[in-house]
N, C-alpha and C. Protein backbone atom coordinates (compact mmCIF):
# COMPACT_ATOMS: atom_id res chain seq x y z
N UNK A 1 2.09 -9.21 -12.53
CA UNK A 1 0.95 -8.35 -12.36
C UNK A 1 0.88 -7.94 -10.90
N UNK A 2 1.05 -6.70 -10.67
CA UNK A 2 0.58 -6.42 -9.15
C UNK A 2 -1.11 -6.09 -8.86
N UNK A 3 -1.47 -6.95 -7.74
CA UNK A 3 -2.78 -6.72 -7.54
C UNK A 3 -2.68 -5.74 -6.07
N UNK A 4 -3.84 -5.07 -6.07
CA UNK A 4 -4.19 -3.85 -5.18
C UNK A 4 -5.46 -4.13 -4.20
N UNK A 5 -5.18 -4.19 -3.52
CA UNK A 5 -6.95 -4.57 -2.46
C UNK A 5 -7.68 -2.72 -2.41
N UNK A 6 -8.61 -2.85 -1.88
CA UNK A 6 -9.08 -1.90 -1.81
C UNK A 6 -10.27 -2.32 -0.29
N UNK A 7 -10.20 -1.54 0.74
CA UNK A 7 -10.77 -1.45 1.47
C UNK A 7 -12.34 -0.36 2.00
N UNK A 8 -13.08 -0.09 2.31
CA UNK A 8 -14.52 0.91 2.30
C UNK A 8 -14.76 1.04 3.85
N UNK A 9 -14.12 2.30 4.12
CA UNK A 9 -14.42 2.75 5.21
C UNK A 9 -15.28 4.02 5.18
N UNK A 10 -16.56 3.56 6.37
CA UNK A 10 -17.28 5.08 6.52
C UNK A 10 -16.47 6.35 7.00
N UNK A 11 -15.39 6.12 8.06
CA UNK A 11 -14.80 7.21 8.36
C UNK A 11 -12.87 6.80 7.92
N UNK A 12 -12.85 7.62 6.74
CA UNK A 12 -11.36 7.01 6.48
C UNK A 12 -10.18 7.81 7.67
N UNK A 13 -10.38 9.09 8.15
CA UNK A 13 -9.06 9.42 8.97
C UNK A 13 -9.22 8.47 9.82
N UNK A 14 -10.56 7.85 10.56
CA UNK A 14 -10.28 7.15 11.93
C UNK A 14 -10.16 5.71 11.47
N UNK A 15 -10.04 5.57 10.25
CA UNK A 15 -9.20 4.08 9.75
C UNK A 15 -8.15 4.00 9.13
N UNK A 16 -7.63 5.42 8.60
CA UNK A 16 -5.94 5.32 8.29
C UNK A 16 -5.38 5.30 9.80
N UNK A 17 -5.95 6.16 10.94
CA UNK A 17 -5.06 6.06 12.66
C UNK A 17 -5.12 4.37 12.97
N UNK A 18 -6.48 3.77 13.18
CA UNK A 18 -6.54 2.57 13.31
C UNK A 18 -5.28 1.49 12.22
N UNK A 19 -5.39 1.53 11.57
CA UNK A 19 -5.06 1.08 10.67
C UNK A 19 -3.02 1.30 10.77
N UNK A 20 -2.61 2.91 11.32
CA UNK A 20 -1.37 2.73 11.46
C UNK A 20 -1.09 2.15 12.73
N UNK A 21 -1.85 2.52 14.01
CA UNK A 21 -1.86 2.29 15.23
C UNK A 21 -1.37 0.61 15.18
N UNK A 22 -2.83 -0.52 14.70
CA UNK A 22 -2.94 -1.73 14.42
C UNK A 22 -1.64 -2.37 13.83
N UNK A 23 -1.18 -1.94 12.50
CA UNK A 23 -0.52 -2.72 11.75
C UNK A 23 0.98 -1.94 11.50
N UNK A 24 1.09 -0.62 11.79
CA UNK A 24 2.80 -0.03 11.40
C UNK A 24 1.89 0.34 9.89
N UNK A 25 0.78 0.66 9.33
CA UNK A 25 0.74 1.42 7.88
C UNK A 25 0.86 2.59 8.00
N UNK A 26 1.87 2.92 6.82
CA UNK A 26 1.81 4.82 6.69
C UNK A 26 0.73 4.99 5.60
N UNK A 27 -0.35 6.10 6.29
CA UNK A 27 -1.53 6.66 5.40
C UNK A 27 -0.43 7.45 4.45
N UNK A 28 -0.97 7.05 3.24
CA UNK A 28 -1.14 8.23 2.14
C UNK A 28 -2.20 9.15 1.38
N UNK A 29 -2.19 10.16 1.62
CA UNK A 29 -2.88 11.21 1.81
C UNK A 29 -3.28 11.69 0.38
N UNK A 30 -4.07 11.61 -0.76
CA UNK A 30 -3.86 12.70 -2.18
C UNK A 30 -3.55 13.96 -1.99
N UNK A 31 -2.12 14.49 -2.31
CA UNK A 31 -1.93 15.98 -1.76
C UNK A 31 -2.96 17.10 -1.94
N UNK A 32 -4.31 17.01 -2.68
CA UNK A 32 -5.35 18.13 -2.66
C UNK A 32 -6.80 17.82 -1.90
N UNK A 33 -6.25 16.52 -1.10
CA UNK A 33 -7.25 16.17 0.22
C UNK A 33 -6.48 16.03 1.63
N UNK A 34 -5.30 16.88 1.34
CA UNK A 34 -4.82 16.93 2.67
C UNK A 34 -5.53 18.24 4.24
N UNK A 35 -6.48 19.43 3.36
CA UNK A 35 -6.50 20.64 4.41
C UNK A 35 -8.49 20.02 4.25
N UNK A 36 -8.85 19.04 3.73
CA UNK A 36 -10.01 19.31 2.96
C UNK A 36 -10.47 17.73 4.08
N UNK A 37 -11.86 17.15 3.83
CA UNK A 37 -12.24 16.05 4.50
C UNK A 37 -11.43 15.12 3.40
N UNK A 38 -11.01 14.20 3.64
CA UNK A 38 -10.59 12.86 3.15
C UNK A 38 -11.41 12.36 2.37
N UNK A 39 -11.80 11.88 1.14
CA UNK A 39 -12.14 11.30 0.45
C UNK A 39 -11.96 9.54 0.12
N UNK A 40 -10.77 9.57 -0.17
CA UNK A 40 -10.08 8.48 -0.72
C UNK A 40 -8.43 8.74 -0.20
N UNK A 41 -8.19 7.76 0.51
CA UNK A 41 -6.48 7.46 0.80
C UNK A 41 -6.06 5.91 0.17
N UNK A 42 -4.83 6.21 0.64
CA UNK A 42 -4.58 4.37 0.92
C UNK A 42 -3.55 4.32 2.01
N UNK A 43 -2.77 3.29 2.31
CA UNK A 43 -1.69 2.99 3.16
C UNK A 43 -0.96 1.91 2.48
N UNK A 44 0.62 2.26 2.91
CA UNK A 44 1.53 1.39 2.94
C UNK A 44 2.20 0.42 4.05
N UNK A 45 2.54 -0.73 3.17
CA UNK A 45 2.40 -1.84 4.43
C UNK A 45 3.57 -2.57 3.32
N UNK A 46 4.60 -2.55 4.39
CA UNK A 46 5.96 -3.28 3.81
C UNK A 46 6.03 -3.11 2.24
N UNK A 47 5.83 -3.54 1.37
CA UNK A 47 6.66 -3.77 0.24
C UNK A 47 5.23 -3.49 -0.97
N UNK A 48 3.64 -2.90 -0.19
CA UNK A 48 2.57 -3.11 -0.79
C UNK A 48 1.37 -1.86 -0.19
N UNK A 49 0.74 -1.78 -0.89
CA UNK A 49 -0.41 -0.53 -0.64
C UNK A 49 -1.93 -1.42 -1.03
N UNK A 50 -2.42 -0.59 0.10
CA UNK A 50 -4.22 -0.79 0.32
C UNK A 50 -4.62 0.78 -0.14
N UNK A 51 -5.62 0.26 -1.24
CA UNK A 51 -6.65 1.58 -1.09
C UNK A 51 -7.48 1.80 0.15
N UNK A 52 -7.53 2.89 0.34
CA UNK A 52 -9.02 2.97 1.21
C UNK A 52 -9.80 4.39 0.78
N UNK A 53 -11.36 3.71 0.59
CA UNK A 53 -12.25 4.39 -0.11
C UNK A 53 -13.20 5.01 0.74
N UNK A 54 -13.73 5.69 0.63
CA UNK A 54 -15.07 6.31 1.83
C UNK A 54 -16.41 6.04 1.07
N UNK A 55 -17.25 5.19 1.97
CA UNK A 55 -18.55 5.03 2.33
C UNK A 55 -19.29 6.18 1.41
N UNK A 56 -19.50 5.60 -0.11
CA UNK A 56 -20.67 7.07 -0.45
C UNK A 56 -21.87 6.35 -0.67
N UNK A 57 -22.98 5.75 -0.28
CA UNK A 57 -24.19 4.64 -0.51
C UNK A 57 -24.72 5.58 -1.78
N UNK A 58 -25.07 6.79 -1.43
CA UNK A 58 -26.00 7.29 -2.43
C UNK A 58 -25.42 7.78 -3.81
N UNK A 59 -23.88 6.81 -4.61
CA UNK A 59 -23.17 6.71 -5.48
C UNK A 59 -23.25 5.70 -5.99
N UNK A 60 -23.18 4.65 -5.14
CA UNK A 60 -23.03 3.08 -5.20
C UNK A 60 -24.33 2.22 -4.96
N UNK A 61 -25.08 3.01 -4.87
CA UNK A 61 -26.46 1.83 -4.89
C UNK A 61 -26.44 1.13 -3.62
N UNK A 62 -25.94 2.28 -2.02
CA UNK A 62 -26.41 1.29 -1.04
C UNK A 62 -25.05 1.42 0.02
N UNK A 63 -24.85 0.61 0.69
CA UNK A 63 -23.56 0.75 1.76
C UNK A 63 -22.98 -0.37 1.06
N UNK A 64 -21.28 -0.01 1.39
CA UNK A 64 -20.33 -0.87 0.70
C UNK A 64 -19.60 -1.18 1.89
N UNK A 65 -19.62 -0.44 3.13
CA UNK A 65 -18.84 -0.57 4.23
C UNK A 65 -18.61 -2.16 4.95
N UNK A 66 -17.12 -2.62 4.85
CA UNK A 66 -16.72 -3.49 4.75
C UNK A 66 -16.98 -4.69 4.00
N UNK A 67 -16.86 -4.23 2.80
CA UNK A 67 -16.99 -5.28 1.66
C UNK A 67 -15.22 -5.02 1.23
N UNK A 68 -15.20 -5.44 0.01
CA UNK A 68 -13.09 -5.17 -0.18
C UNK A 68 -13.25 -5.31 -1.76
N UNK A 69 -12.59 -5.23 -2.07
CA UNK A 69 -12.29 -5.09 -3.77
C UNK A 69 -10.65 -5.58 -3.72
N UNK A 70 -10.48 -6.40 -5.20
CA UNK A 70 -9.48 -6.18 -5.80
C UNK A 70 -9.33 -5.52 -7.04
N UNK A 71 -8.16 -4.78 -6.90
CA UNK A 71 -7.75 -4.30 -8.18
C UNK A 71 -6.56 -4.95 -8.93
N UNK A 72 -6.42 -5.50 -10.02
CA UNK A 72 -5.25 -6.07 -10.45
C UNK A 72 -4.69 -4.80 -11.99
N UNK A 73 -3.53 -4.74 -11.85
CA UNK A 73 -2.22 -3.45 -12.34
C UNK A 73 -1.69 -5.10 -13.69
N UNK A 74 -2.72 -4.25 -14.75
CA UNK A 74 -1.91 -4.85 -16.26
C UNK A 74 -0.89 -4.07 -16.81
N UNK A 75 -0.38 -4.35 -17.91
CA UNK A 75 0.37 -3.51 -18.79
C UNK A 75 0.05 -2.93 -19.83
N UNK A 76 -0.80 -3.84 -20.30
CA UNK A 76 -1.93 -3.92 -21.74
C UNK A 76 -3.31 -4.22 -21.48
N UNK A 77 -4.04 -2.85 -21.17
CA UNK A 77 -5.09 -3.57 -20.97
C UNK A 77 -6.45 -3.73 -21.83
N UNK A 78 -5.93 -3.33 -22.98
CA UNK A 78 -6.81 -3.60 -24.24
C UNK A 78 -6.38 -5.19 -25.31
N UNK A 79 -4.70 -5.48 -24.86
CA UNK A 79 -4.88 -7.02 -25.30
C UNK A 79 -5.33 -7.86 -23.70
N UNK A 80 -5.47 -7.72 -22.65
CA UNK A 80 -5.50 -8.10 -21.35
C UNK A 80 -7.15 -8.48 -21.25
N UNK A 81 -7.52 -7.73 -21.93
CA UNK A 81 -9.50 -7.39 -22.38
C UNK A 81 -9.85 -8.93 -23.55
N UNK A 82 -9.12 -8.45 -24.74
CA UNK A 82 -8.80 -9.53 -25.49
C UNK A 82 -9.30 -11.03 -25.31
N UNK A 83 -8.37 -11.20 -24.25
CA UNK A 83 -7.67 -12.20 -23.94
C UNK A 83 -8.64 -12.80 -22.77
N UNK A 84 -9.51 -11.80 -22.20
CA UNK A 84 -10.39 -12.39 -21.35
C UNK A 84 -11.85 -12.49 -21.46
């Protein structure tokens, strides 16, 4: 199973720079938020990828900024449901 972190930044370009500057991550960009404000990216980091999400409070019931999430990558996720 590959699991996925997910990170919540208020300003994601000045935490994908931080973020490559800091650690060697290459931002990945969704190619129809590349000319547009950033929404949602992630970065790659050796052999693995971080989401990174933008700060929306008045979506989410509040500020999420620096809290983290995991995401875990099933195969089946209606016997995976099942099963839990």
């Amino acid at each position: 199973m590959d699991v996925c972190p997910c990170l919540t930044y208020r300003d994601i370009g000045a935490a994908l720079k931080w973020l490559a500057d800091a650690f060697g991550a290459k931002p990945v960009v969704p190619d129809d938020q590349r000319n547009e404000a950033i929404g949602n990216a992630a970065v790659a980091y050796r052999d693995g990828m971080v989401l990174i999400a933008a700060e929306r409070p008045e979506e989410l019931h509040g500020s999420h900024t620096g809290n983290g999430w995991v995401y875990p990558a099933v195969d089946h996720l209606d016997s995976h449901y099942e099963r839990t």
